[in-house]
Protein backbone atom coordinates (compact mmCIF):
# COMPACT_ATOMS: atom_id res chain seq x y z
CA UNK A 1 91.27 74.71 101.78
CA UNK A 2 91.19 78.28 100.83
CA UNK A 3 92.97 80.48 103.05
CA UNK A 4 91.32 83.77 103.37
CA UNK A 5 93.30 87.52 104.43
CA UNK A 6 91.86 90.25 105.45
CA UNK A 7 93.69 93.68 105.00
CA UNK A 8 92.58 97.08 106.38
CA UNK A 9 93.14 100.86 106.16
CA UNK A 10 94.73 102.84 108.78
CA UNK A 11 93.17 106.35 109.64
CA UNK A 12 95.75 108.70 111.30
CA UNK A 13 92.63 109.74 114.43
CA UNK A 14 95.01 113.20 115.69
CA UNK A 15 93.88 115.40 113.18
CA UNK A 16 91.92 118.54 112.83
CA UNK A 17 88.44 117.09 113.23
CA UNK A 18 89.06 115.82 116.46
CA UNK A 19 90.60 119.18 117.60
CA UNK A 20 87.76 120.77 116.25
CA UNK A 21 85.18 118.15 118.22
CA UNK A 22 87.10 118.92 121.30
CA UNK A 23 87.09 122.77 120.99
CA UNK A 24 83.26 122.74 120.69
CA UNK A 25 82.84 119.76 123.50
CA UNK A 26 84.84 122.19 125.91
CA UNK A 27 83.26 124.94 124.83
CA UNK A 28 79.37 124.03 124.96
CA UNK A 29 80.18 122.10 128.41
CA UNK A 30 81.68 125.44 129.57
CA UNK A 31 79.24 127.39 128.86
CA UNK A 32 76.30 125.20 129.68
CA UNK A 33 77.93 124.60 132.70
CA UNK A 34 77.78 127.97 133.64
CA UNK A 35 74.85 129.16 132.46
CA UNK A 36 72.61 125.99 132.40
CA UNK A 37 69.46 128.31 130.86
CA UNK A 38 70.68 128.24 127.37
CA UNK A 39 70.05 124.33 126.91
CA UNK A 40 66.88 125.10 126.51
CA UNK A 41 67.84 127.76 123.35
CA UNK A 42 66.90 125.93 119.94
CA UNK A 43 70.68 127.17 119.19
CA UNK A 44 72.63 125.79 121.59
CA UNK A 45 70.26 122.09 121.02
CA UNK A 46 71.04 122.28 117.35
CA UNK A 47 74.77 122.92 118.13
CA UNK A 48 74.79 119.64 120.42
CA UNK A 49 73.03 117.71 118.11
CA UNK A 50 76.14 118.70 115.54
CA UNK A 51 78.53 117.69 118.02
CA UNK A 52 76.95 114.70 118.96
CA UNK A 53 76.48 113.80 115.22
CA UNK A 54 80.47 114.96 114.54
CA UNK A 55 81.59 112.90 117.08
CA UNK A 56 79.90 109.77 115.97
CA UNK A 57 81.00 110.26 112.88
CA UNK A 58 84.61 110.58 113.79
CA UNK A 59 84.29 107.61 115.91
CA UNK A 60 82.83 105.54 112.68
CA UNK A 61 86.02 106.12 110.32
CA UNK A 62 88.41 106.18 113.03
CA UNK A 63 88.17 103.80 115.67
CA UNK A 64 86.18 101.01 113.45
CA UNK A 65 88.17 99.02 111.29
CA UNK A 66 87.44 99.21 107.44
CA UNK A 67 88.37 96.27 105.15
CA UNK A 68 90.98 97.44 101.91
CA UNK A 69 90.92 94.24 100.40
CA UNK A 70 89.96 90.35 101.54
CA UNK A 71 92.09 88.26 99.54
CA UNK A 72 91.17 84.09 99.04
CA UNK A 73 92.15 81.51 96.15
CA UNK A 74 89.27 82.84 94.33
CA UNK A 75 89.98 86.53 94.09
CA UNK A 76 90.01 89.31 95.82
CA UNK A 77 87.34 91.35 97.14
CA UNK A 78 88.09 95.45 97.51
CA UNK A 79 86.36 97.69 99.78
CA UNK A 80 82.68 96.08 100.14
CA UNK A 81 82.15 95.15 96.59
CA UNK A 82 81.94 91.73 94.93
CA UNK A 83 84.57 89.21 94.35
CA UNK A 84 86.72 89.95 91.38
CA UNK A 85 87.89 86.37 90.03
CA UNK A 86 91.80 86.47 89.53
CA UNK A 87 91.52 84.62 86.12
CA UNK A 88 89.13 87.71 85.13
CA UNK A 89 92.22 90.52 85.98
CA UNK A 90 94.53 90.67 83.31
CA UNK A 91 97.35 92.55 84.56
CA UNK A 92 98.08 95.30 87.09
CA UNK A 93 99.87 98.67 86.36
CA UNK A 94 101.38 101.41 89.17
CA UNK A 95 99.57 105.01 88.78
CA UNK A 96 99.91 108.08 89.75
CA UNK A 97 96.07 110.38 90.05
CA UNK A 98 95.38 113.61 91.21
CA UNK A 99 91.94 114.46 93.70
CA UNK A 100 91.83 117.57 94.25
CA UNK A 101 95.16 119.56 94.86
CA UNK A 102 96.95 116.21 95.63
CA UNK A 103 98.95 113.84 93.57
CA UNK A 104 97.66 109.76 94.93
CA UNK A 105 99.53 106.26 93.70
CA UNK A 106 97.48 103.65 93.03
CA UNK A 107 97.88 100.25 92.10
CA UNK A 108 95.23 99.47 88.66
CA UNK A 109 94.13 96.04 88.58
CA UNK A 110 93.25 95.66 84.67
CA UNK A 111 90.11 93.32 84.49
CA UNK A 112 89.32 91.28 81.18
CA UNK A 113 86.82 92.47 78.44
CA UNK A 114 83.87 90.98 78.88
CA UNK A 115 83.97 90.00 82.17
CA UNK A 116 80.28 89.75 83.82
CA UNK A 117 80.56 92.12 86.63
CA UNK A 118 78.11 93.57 88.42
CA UNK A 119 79.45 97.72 89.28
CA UNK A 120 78.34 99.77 92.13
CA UNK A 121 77.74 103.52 92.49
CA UNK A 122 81.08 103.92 93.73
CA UNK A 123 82.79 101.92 90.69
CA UNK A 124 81.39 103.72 88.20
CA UNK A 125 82.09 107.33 89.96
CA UNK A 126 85.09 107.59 91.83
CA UNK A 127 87.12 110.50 90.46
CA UNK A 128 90.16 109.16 88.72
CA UNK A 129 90.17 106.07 90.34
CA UNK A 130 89.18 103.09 88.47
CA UNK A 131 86.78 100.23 89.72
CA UNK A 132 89.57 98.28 90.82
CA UNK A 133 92.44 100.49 92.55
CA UNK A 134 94.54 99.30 95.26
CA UNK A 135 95.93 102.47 97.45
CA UNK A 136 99.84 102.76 97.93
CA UNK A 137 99.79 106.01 99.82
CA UNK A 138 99.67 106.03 103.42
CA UNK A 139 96.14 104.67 104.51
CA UNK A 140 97.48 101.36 104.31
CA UNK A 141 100.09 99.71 107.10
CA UNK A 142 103.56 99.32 105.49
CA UNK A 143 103.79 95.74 106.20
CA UNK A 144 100.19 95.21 105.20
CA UNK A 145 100.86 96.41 101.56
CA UNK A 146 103.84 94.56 101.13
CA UNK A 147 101.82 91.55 102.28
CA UNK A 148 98.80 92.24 99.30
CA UNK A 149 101.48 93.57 96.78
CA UNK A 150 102.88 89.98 97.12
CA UNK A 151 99.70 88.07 97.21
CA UNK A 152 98.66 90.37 94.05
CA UNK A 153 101.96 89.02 92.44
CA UNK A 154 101.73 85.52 93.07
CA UNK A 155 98.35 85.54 91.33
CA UNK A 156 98.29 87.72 88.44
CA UNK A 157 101.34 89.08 86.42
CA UNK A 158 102.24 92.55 86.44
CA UNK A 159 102.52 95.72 83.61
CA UNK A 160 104.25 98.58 84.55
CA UNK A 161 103.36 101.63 82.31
């Protein structure tokens, strides 16, 4: 029986882009409200259409859970790629990365050479992250982390660099 975990990030949702979704949602309803002529202005439809759009995506990474990592007996799988095979990661190492202007820890899992792995877009180009990073900043609940960071343990040994 193979016993199968699911762990997720966690989006802070108070933050500037929904303070700036509500500024424009009071403001266009204001001023439709009192002037209901300029809803037919190709301005004021494109600037709706923004919100609208804005708002859904907001409401995509924010109130819809994304999968970190679904751990099994077999592997794990991160993010929505394919399964990575414990017996194909050869250790694990802590990291420290920089995107953009800020300094990220990571955790590396180190696969095997010559492992048959089939890369996405994302694997191949994702800034100074590597195809297989675990995130130990604060996207991830506490309690969660500790939770992988164990299951990662039990599995594979661990190199700290």
């Amino acid at each position: 029986m193979t016993e199968t975990k699911t762990f997720y990030y966690r989006f802070n949702p108070i933050n500037l882009w929904l303070i700036l979704n509500a500024a424009l949602l009071i403001t266009l309803s204001y001023c439709c409200a009192r002037c209901p002529c300029i809803l037919y202005w190709p301005q004021t439809q494109v600037l709706w259409g923004v919100l609208i759009f804005s708002l859904a995506a907001w409401a995509w990474k924010y109130l819809i859970r994304h999968p970190l990592a679904t751990t099994d007996n077999d592997g794990i799988t991160l993010d929505h790629c394919r399964l990575l095979r414990w017996q194909d990661i050869q250790s694990t190492e802590e990291k420290e990365i920089r995107c953009w202007f800020k300094k990220y820890k990571i955790l590396v899992l180190h696969p095997r050479e010559g492992i048959k792995y089939e890369y996405n877009f994302l694997q191949k180009h994702n800034c100074g992250f590597t195809p297989f990073s675990i995130p130990l900043y604060g996207i991830v609940r506490e309690n969660d982390l500790h939770e992988l960071l164990q299951i990662i343990d039990e599995k594979i040994k661990k190199e700290n660099k």
